[in-house]
PDB file of N, CA and C in Angstrom:
ATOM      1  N   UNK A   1     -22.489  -4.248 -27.969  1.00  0.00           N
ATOM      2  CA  UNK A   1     -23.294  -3.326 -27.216  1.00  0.00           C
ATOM      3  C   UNK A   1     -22.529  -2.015 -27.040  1.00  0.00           C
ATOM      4  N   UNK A   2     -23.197  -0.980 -27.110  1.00  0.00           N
ATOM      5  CA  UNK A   2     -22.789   0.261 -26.860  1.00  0.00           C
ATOM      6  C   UNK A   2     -23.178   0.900 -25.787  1.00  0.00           C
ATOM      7  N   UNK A   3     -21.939   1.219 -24.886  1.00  0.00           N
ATOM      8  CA  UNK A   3     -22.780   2.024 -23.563  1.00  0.00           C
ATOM      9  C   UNK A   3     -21.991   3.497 -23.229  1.00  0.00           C
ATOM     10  N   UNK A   4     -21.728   4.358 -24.856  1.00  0.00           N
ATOM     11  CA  UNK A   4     -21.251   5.154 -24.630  1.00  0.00           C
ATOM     12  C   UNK A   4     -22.221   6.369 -24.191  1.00  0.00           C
ATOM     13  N   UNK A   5     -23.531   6.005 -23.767  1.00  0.00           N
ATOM     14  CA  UNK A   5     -24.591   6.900 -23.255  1.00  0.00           C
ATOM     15  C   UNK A   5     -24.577   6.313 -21.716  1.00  0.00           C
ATOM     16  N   UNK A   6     -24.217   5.589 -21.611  1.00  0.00           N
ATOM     17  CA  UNK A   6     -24.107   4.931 -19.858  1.00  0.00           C
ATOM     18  C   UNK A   6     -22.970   5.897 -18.626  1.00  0.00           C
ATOM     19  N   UNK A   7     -21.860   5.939 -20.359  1.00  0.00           N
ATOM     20  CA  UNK A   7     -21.157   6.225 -19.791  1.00  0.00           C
ATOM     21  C   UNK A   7     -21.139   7.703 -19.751  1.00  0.00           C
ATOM     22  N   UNK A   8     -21.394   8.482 -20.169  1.00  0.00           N
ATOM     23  CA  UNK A   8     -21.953   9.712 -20.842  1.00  0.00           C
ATOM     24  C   UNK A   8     -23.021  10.286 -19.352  1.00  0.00           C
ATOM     25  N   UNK A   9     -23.579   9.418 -19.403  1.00  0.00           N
ATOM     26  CA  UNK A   9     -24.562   9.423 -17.897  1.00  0.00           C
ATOM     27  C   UNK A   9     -23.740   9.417 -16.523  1.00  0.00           C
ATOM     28  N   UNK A  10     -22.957   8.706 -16.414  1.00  0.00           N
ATOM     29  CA  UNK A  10     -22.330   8.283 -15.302  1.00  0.00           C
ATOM     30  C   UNK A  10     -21.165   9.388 -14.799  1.00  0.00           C
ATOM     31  N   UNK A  11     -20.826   9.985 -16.029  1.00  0.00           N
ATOM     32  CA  UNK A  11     -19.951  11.281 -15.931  1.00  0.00           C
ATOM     33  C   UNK A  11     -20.607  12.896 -15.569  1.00  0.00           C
ATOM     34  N   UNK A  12     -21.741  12.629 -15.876  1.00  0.00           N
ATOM     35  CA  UNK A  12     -22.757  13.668 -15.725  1.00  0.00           C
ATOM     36  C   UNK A  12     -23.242  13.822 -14.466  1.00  0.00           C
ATOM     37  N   UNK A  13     -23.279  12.845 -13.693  1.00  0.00           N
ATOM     38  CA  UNK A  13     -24.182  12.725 -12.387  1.00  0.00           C
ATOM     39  C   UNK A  13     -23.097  13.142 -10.844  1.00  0.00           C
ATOM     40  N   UNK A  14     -23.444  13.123  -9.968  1.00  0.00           N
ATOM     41  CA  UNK A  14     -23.022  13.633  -8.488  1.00  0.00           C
ATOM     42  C   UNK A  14     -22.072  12.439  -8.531  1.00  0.00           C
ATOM     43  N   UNK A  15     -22.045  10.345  -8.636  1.00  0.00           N
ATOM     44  CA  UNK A  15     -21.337   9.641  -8.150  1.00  0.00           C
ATOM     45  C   UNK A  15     -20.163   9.344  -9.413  1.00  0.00           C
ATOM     46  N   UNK A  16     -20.769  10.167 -10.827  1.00  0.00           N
ATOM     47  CA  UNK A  16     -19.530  10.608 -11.605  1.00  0.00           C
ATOM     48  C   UNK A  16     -18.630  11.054 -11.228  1.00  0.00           C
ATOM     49  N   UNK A  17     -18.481  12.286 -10.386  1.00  0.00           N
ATOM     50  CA  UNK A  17     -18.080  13.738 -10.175  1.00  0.00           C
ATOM     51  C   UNK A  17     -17.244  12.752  -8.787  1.00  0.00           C
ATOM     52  N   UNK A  18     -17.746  12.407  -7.738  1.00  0.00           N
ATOM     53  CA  UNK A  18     -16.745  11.570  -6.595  1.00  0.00           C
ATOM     54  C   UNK A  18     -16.162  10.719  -7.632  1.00  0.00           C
ATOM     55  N   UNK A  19     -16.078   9.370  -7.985  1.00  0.00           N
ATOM     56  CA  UNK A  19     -15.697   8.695  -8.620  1.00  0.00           C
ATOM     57  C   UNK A  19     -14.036   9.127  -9.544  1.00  0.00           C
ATOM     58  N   UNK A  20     -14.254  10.424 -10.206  1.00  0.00           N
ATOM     59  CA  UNK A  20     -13.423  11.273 -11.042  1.00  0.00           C
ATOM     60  C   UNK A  20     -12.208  11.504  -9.735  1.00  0.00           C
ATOM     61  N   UNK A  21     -12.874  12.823  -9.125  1.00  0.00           N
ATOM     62  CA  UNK A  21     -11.810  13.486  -7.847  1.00  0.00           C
ATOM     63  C   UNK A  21     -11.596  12.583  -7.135  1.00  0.00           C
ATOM     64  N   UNK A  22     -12.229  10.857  -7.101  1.00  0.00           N
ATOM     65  CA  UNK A  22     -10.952   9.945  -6.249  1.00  0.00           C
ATOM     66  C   UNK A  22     -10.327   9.235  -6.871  1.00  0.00           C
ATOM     67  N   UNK A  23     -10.401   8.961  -7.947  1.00  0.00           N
ATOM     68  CA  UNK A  23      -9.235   8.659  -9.320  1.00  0.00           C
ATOM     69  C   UNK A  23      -8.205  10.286  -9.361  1.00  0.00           C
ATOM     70  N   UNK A  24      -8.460  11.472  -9.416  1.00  0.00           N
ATOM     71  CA  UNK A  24      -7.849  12.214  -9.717  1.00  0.00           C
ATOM     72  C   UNK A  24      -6.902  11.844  -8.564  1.00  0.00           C
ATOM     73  N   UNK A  25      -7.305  12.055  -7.199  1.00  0.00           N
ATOM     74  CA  UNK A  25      -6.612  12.594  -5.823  1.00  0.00           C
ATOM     75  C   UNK A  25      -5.893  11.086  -5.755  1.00  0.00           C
ATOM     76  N   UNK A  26      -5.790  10.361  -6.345  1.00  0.00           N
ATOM     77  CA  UNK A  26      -4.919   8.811  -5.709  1.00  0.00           C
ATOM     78  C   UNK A  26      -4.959   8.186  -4.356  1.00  0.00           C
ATOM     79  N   UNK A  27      -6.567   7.697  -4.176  1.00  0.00           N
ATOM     80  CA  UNK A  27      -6.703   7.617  -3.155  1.00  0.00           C
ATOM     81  C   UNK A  27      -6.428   6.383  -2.736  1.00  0.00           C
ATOM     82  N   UNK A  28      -6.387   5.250  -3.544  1.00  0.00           N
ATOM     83  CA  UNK A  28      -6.000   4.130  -3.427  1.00  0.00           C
ATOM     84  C   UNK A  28      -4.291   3.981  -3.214  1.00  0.00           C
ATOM     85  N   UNK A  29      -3.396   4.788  -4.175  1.00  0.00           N
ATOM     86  CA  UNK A  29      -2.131   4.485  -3.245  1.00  0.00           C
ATOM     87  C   UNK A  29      -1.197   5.600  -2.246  1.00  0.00           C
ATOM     88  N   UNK A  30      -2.290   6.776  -2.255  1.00  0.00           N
ATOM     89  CA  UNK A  30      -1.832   7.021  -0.794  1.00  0.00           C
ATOM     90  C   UNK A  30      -2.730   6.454  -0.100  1.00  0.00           C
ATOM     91  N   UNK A  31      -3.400   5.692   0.352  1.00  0.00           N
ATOM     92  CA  UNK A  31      -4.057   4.926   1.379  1.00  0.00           C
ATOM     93  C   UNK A  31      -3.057   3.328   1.754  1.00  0.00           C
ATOM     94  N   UNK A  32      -2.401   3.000   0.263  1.00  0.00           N
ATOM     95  CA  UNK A  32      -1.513   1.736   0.450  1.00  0.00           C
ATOM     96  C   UNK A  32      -0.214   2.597   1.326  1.00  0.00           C
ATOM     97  N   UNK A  33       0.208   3.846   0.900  1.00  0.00           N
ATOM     98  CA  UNK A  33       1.481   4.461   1.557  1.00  0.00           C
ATOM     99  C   UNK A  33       1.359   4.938   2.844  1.00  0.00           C
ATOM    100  N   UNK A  34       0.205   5.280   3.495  1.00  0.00           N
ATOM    101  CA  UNK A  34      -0.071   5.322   4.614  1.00  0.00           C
ATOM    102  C   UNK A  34      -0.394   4.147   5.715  1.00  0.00           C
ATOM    103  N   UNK A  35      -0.531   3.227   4.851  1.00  0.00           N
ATOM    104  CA  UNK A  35      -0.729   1.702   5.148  1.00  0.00           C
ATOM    105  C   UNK A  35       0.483   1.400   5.810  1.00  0.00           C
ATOM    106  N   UNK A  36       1.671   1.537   5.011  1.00  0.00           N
ATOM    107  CA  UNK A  36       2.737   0.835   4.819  1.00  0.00           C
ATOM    108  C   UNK A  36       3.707   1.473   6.017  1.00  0.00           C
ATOM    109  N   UNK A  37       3.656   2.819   5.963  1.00  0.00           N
ATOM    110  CA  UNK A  37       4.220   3.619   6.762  1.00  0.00           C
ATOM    111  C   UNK A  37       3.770   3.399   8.389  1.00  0.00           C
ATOM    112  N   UNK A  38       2.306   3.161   8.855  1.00  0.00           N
ATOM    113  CA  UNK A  38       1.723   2.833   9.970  1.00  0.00           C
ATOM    114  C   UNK A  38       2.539   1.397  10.117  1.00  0.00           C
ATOM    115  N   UNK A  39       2.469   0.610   9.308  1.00  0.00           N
ATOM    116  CA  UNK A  39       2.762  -1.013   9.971  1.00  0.00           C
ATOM    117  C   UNK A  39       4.371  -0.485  10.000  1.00  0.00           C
ATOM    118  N   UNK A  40       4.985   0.031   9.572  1.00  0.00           N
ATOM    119  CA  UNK A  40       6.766  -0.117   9.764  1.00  0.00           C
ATOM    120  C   UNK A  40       6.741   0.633  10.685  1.00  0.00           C
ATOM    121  N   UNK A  41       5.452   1.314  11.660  1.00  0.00           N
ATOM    122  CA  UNK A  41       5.908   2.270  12.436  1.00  0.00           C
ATOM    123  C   UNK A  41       5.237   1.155  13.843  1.00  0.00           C
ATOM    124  N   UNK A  42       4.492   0.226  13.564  1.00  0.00           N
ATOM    125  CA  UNK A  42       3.702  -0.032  14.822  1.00  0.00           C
ATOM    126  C   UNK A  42       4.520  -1.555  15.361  1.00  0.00           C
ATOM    127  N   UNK A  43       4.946  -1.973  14.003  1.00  0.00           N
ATOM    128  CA  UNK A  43       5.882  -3.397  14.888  1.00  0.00           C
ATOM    129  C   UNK A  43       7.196  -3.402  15.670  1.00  0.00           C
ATOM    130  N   UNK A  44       8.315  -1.655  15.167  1.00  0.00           N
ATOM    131  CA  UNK A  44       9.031  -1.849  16.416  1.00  0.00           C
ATOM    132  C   UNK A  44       8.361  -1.129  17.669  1.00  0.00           C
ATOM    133  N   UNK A  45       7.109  -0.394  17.073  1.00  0.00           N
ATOM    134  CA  UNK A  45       6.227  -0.300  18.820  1.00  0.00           C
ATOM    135  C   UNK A  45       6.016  -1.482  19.761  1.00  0.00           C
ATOM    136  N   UNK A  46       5.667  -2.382  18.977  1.00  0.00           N
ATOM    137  CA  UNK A  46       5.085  -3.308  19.768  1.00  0.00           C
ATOM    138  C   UNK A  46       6.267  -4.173  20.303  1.00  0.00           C
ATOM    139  N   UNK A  47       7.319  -4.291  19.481  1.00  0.00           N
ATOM    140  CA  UNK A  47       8.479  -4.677  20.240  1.00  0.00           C
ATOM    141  C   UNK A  47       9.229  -4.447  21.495  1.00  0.00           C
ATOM    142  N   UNK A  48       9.010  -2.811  21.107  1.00  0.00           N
ATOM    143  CA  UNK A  48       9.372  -2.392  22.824  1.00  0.00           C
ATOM    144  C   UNK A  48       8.669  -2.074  23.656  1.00  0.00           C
ATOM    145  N   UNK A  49       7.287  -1.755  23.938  1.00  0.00           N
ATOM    146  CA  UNK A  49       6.117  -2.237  24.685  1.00  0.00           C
ATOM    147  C   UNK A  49       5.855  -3.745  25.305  1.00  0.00           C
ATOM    148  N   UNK A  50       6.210  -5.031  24.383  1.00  0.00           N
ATOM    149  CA  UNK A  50       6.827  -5.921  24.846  1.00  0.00           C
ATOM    150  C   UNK A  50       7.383  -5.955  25.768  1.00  0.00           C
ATOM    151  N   UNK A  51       8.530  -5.617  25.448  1.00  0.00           N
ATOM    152  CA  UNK A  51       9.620  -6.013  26.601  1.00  0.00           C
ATOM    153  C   UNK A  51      10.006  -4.838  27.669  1.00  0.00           C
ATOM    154  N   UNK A  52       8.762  -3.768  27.649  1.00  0.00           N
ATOM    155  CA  UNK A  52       8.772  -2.911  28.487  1.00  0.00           C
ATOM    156  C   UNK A  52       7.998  -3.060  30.022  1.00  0.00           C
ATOM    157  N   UNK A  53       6.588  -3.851  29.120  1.00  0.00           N
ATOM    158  CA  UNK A  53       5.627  -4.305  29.850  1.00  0.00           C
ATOM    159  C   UNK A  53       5.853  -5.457  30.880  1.00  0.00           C
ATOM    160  N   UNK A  54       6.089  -5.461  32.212  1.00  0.00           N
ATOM    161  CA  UNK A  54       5.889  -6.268  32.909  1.00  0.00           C
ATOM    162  C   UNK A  54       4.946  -7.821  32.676  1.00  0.00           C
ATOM    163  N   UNK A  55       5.687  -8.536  32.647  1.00  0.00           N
ATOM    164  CA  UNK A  55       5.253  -9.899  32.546  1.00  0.00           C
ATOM    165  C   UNK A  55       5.244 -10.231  31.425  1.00  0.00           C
ATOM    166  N   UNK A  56       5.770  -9.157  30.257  1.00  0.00           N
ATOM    167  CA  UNK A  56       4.932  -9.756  28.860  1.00  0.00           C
ATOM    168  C   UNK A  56       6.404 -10.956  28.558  1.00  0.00           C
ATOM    169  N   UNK A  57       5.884 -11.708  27.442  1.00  0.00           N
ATOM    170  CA  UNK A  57       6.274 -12.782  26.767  1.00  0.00           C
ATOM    171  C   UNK A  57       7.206 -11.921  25.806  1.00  0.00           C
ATOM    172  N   UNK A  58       8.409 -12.767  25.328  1.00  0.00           N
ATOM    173  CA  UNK A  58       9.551 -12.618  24.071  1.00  0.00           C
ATOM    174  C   UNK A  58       8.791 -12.118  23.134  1.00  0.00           C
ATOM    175  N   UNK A  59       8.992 -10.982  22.271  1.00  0.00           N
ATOM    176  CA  UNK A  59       8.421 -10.621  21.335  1.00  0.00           C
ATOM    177  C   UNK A  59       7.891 -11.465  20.162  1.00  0.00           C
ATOM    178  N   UNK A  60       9.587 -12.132  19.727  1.00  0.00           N
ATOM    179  CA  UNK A  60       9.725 -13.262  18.975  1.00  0.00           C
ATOM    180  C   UNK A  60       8.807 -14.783  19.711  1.00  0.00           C
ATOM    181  N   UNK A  61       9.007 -14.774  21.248  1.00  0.00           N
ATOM    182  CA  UNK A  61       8.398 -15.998  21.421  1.00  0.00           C
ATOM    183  C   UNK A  61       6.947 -15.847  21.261  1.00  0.00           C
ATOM    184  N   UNK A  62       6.509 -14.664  21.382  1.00  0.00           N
ATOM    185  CA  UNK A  62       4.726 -14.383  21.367  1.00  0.00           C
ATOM    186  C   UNK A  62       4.558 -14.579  19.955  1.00  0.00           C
ATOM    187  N   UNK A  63       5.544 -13.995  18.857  1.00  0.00           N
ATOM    188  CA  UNK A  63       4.925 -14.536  16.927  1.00  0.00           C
ATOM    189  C   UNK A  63       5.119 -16.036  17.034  1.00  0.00           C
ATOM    190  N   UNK A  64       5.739 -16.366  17.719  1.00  0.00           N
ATOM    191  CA  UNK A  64       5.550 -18.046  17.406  1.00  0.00           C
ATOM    192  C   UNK A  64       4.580 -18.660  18.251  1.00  0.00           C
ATOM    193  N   UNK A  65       4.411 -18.047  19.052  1.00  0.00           N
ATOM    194  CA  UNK A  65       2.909 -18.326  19.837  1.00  0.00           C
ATOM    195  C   UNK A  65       1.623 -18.228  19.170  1.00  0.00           C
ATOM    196  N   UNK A  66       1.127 -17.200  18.578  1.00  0.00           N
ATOM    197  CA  UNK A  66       0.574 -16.820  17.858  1.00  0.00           C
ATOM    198  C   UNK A  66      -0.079 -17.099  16.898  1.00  0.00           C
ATOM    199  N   UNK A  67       0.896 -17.226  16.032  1.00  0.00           N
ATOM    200  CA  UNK A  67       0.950 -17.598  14.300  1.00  0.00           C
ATOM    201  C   UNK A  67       1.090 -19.332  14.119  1.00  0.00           C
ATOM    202  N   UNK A  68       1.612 -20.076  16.120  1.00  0.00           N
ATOM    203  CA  UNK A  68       1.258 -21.650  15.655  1.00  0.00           C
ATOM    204  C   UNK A  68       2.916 -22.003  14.658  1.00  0.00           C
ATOM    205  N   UNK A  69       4.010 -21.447  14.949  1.00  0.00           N
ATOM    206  CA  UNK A  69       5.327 -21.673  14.345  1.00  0.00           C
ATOM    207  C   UNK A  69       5.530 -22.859  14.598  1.00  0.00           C
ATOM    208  N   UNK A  70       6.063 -23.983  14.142  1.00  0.00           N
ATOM    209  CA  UNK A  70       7.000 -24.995  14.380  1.00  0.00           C
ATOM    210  C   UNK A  70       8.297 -24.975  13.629  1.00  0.00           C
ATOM    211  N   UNK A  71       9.512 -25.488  14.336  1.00  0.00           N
ATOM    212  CA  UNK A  71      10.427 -26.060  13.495  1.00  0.00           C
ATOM    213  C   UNK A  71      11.500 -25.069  13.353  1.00  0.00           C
ATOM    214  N   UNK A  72      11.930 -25.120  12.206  1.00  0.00           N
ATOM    215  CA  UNK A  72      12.973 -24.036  11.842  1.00  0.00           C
ATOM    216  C   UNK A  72      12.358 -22.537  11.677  1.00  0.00           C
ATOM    217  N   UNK A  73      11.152 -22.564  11.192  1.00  0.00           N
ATOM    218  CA  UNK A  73      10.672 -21.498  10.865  1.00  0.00           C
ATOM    219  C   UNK A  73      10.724 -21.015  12.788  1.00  0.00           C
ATOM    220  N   UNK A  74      10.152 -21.341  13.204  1.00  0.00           N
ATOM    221  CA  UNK A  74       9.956 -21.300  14.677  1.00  0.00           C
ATOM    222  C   UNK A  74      10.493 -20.525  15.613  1.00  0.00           C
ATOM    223  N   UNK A  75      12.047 -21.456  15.319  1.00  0.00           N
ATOM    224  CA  UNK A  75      13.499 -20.620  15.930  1.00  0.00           C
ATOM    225  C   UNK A  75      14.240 -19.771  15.233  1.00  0.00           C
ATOM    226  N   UNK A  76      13.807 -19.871  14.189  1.00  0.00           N
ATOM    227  CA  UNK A  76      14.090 -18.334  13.086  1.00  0.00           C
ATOM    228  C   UNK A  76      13.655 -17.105  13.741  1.00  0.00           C
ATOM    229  N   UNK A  77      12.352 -17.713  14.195  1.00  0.00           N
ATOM    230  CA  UNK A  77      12.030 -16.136  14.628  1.00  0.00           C
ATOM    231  C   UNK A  77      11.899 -15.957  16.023  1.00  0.00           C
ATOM    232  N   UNK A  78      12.373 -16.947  16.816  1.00  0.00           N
ATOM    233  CA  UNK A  78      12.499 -16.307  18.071  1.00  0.00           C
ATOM    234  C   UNK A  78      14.098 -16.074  18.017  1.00  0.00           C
ATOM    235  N   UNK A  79      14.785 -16.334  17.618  1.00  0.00           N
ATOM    236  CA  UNK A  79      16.411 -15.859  17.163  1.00  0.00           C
ATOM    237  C   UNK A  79      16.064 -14.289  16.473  1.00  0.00           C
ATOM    238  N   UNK A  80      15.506 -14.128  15.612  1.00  0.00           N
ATOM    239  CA  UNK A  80      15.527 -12.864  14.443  1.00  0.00           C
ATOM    240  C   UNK A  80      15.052 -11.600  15.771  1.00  0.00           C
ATOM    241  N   UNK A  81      14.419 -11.354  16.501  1.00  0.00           N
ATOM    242  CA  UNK A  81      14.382 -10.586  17.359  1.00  0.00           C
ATOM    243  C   UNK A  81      14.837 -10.442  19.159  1.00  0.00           C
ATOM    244  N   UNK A  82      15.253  -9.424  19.256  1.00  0.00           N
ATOM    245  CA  UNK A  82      16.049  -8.961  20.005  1.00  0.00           C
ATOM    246  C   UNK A  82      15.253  -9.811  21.770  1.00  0.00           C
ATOM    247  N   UNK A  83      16.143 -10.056  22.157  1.00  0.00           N
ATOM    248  CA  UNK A  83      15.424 -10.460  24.421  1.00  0.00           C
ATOM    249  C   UNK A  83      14.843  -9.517  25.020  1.00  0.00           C
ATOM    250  N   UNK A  84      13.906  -9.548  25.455  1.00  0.00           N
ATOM    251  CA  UNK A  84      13.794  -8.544  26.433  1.00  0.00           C
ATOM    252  C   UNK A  84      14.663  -7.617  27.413  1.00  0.00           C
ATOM    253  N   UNK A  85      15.934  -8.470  27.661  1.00  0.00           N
ATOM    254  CA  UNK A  85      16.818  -7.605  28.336  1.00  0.00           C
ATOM    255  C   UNK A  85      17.535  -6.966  27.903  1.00  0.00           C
ATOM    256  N   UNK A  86      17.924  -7.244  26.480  1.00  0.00           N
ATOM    257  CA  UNK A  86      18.354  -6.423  25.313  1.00  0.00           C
ATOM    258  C   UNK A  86      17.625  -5.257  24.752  1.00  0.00           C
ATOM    259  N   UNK A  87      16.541  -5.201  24.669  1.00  0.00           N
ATOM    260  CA  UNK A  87      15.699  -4.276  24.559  1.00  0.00           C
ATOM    261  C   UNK A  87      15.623  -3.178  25.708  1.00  0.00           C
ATOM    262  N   UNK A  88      15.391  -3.653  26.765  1.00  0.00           N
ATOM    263  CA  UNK A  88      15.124  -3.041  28.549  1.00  0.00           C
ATOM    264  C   UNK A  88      16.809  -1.863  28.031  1.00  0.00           C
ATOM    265  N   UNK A  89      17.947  -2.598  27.825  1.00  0.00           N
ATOM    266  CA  UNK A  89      18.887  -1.974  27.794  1.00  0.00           C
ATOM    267  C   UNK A  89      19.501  -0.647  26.977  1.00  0.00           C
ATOM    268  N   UNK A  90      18.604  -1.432  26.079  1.00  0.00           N
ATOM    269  CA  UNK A  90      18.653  -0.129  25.031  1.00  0.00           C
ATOM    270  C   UNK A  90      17.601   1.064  24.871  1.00  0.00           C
ATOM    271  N   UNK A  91      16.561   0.826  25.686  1.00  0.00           N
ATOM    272  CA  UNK A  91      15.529   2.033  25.728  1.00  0.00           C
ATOM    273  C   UNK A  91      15.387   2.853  27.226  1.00  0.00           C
ATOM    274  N   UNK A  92      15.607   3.683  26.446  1.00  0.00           N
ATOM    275  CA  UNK A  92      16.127   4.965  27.849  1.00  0.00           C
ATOM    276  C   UNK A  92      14.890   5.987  27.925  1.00  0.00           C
ATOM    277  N   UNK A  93      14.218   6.329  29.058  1.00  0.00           N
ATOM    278  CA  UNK A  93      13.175   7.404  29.576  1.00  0.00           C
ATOM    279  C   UNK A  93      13.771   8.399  29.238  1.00  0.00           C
ATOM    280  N   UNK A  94      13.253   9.766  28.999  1.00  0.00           N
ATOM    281  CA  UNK A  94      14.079  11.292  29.454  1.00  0.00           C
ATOM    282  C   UNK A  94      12.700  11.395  30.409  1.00  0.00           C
ATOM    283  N   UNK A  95      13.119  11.641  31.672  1.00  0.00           N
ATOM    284  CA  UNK A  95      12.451  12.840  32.726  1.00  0.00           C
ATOM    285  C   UNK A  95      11.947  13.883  32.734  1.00  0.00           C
TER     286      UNK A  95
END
């Protein structure tokens, strides 16, 4: 089958013309790089919001809460991140 008139068509038309300029503009991997950049920016947020927030739970103990951890995997990751009072200590207000 030949659909070099399909395609011929499809280049010609208005959802040709988008289609083209979002293949041209790389919208698919700056959308993955903006992806990537937000999540490495929002999990040590949430780390120290954690342990900023009154009453909240271990950062590490809330992913194993969460996600349903047992075992080694478990205490891997409530070990792999920092205590709350360790955190409290290291984050300083300016006035």
């Amino acid at each position: 089958m030949d659909f070099s008139h399909l395609k011929t068509r499809l280049e010609a038309s208005f959802v040709g013309d988008v289609a083209h300029e979002l293949i041209r503009l790389e919208v698919v991997e700056r959308s993955l790089a903006l992806a990537s950049k937000l999540f490495v920016a929002v999990i040590p947020l949430s780390i120290i919001i954690s342990a900023v927030v009154p009453g909240a739970d271990n950062f590490g103990e809330s992913l194993v809460n969460r996600l349903g951890l047992t075992g080694a995997g478990a205490e891997a990751t409530r070990n792999l991140f920092a205590t709350q009072g360790e955190i409290r200590g290291a984050v300083t207000g300016a006035i």
